[in-house]
Protein backbone atom coordinates (compact mmCIF):
# COMPACT_ATOMS: atom_id res chain seq x y z
CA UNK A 1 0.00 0.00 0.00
CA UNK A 2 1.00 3.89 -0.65
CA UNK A 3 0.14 4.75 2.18
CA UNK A 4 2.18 2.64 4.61
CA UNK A 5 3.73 3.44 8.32
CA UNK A 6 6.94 1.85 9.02
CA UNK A 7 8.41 3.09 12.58
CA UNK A 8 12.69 2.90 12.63
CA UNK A 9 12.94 2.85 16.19
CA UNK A 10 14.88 1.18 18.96
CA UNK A 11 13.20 0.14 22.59
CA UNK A 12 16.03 2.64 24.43
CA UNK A 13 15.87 5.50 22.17
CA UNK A 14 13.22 8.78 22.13
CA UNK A 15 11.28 6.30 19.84
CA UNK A 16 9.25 5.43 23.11
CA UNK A 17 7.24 8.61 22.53
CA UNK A 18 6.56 8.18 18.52
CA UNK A 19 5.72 4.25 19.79
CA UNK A 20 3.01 6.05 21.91
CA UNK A 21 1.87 8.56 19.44
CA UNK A 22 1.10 5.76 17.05
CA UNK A 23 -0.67 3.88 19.30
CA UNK A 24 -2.83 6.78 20.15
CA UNK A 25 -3.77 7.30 16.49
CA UNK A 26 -4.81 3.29 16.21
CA UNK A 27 -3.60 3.32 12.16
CA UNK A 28 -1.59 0.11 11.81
CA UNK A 29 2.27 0.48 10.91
CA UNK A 30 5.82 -1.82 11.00
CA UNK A 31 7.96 -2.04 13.41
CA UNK A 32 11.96 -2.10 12.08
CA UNK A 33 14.35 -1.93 15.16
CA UNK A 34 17.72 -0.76 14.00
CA UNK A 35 20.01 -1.66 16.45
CA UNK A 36 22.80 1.09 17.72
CA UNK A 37 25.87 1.38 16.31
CA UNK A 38 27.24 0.70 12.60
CA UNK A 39 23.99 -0.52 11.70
CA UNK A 40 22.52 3.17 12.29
CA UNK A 41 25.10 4.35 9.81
CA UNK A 42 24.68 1.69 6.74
CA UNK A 43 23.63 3.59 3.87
CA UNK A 44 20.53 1.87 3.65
CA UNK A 45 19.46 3.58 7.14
CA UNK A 46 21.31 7.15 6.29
CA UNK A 47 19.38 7.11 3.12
CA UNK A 48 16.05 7.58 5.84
CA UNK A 49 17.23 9.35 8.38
CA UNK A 50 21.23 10.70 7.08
CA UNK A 51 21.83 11.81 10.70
CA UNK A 52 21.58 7.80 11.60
CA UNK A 53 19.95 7.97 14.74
CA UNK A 54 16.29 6.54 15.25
CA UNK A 55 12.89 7.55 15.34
CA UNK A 56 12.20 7.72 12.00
CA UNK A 57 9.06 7.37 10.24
CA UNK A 58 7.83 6.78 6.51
CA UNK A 59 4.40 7.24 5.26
CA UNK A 60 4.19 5.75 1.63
CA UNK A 61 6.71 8.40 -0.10
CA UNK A 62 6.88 10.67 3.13
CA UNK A 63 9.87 10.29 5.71
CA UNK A 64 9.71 12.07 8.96
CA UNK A 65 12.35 12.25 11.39
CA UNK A 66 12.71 13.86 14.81
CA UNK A 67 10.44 13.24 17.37
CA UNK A 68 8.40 16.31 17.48
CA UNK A 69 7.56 16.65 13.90
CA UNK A 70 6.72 13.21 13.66
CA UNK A 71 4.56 13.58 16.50
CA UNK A 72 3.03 16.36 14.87
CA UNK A 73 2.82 14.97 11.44
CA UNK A 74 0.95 11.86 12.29
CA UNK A 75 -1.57 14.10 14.26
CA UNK A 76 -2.50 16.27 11.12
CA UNK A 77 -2.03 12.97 9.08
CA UNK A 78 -4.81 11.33 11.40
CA UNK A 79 -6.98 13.94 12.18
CA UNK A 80 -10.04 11.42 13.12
CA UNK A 81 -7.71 10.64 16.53
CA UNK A 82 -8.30 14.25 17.67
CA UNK A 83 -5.06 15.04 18.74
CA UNK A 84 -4.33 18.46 17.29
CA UNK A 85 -7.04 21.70 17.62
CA UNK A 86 -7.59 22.08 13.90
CA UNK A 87 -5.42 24.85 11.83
CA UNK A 88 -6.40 28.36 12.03
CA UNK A 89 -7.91 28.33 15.49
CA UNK A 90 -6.56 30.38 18.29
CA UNK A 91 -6.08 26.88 20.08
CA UNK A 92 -3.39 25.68 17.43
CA UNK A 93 -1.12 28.64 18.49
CA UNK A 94 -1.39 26.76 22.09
CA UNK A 95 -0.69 23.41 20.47
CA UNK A 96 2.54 24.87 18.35
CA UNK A 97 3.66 27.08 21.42
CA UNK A 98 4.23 23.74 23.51
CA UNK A 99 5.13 21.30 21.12
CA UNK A 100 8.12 23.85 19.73
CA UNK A 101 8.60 24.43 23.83
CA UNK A 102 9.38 21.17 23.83
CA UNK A 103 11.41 20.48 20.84
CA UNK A 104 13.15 24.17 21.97
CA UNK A 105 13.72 25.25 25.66
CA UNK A 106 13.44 21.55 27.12
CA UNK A 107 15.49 19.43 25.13
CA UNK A 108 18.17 22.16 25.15
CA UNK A 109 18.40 22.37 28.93
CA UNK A 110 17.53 18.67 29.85
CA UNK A 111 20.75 17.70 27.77
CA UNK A 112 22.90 20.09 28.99
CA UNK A 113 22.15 18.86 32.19
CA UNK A 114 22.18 14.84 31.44
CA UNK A 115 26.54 16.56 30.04
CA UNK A 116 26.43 18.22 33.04
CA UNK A 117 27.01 21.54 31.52
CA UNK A 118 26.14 24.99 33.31
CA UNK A 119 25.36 27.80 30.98
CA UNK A 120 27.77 30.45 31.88
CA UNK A 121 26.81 33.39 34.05
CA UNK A 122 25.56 36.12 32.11
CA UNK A 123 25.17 34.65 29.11
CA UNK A 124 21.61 32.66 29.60
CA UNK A 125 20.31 35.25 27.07
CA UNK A 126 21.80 33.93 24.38
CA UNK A 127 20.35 30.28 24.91
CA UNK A 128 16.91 29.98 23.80
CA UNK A 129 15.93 27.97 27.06
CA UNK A 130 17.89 30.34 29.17
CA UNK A 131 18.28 28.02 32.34
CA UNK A 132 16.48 24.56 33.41
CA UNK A 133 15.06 26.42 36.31
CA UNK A 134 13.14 28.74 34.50
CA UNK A 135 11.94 26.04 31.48
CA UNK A 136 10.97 23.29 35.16
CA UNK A 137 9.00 26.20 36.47
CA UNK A 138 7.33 27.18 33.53
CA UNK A 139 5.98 23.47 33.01
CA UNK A 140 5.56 23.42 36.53
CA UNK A 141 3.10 26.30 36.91
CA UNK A 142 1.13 25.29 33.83
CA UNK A 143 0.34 21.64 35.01
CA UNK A 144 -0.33 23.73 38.54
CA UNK A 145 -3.09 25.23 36.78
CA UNK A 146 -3.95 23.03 33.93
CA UNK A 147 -4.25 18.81 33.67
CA UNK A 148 -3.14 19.13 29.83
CA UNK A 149 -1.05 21.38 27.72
CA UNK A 150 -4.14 22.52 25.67
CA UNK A 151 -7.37 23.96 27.20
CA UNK A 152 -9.71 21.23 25.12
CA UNK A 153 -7.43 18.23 26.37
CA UNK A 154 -5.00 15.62 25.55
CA UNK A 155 -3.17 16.27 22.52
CA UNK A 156 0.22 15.38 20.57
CA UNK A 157 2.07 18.01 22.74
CA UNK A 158 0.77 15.91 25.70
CA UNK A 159 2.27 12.92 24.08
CA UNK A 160 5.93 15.01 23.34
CA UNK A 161 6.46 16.30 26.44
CA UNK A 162 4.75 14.37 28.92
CA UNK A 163 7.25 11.80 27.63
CA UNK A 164 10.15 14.26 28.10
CA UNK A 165 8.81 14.89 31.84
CA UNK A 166 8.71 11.41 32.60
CA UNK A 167 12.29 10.82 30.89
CA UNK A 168 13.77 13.86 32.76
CA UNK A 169 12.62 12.41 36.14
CA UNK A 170 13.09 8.81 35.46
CA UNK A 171 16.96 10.09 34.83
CA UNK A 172 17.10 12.74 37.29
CA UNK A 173 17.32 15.79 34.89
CA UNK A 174 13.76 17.24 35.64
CA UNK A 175 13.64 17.93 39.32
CA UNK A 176 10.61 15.54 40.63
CA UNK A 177 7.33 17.73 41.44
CA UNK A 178 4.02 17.18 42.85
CA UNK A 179 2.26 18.00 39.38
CA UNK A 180 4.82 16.04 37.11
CA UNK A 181 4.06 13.05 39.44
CA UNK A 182 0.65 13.74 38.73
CA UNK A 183 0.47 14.28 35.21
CA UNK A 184 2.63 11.41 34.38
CA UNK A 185 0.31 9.59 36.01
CA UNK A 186 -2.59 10.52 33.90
CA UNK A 187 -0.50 9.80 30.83
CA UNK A 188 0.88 6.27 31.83
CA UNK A 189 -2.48 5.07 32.79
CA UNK A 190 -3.75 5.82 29.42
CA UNK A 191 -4.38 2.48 27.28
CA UNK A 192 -2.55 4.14 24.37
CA UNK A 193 0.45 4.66 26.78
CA UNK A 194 0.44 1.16 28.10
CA UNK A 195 0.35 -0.73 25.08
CA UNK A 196 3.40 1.14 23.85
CA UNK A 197 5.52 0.58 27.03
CA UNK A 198 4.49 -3.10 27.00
CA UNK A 199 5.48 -3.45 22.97
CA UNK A 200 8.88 -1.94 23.86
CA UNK A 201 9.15 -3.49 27.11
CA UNK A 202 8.95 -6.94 25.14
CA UNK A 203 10.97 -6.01 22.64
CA UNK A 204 13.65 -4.59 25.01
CA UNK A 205 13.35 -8.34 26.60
CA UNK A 206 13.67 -10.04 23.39
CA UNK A 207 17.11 -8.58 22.50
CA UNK A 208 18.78 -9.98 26.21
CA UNK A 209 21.44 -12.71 25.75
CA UNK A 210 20.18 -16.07 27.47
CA UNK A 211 21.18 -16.81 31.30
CA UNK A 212 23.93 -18.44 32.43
């Protein structure tokens, strides 16, 4: 079929989230694991994704990569899942703010962190997340106020960066707060959510050597 998913992805990469988006959306797609390593940087991979890392997604002759634009891809691509406000409503400025919030301030910060790296003092205007304190508390006092990201509910950007919250605390690089506890919750206990984690889960128990 034209019209085909196939998910590159590996059970310990960011592919976790995409795994989750594409359960959410319920279309049926292939799995291909592409192992770390050389095999990331055949040709054969590089020709999908030439900065050989995964997720990567194709869709008949369309190939996404990176997690947030595949996350928001599949949502427009899907729109019967109801997972982005529909384009040209005051709501999809909301939905672009976050998920580019994401994609920006907090992946910038959280891996400066996970290589222990301080922006310097005085110079946190030139970095587009300025510090990890500000980006936690600006999460922090949205999910104070709010149990999603948009006003009219779960969405894609819930998806993106609820998985970066839970990441971030799972590996200590998001300070652990009353409402990320809470709004992780929400999102793990979502079917969606679970069926993803036990796919990779499986898979992740697949690819360990034998005992003994």
């Amino acid at each position: 079929m034209g019209d085909d998913l196939v998910f590159y992805t590996n059970p310990m990469s960011r592919g976790r989230m995409v795994r989750w988006m594409l359960e959410e959306i319920g279309a049926p797609y292939t799995t291909k694991i592409v192992p770390f390593g050389a095999q990331m940087k055949q040709p054969d991979y590089l020709a999908i994704n030439p900065m050989g890392k995964v997720p990567a997604l194709t869709h008949g002759d369309t190939t996404i990569t990176e997690c947030a634009a595949i996350c928001a891809y599949l949502a427009d691509a899907f729109p019967d899942a109801g997972l982005a406000p529909p384009p040209g409503t005051p709501e999809r400025g909301d939905y672009y703010r976050w998920m580019f919030f994401g994609a920006g301030p907090v992946e910038q910060m959280v891996t400066m962190k996970a290589l222990d790296q301080q922006v310097p003092k005085g110079k946190q205007g030139m970095v587009g997340g300025g510090s990890l304190e500000r980006v936690v508390d600006v999460l922090d006092k949205h999910l104070q106020e709010n149990d999603y990201f948009l006003a009219s509910g779960f969405s894609a950007s819930d998806i993106y960066l609820g998985s970066q919250i839970a990441f971030g605390m799972m590996f200590g690089t998001i300070e652990t707060r009353p409402s990320f506890e809470r709004y992780v919750a929400q999102g793990m206990a979502r079917p969606a959510n679970k069926r993803a984690r036990e796919i990779d889960d499986a898979l992740l128990e697949d690819d360990q050597p034998p005992a003994g």
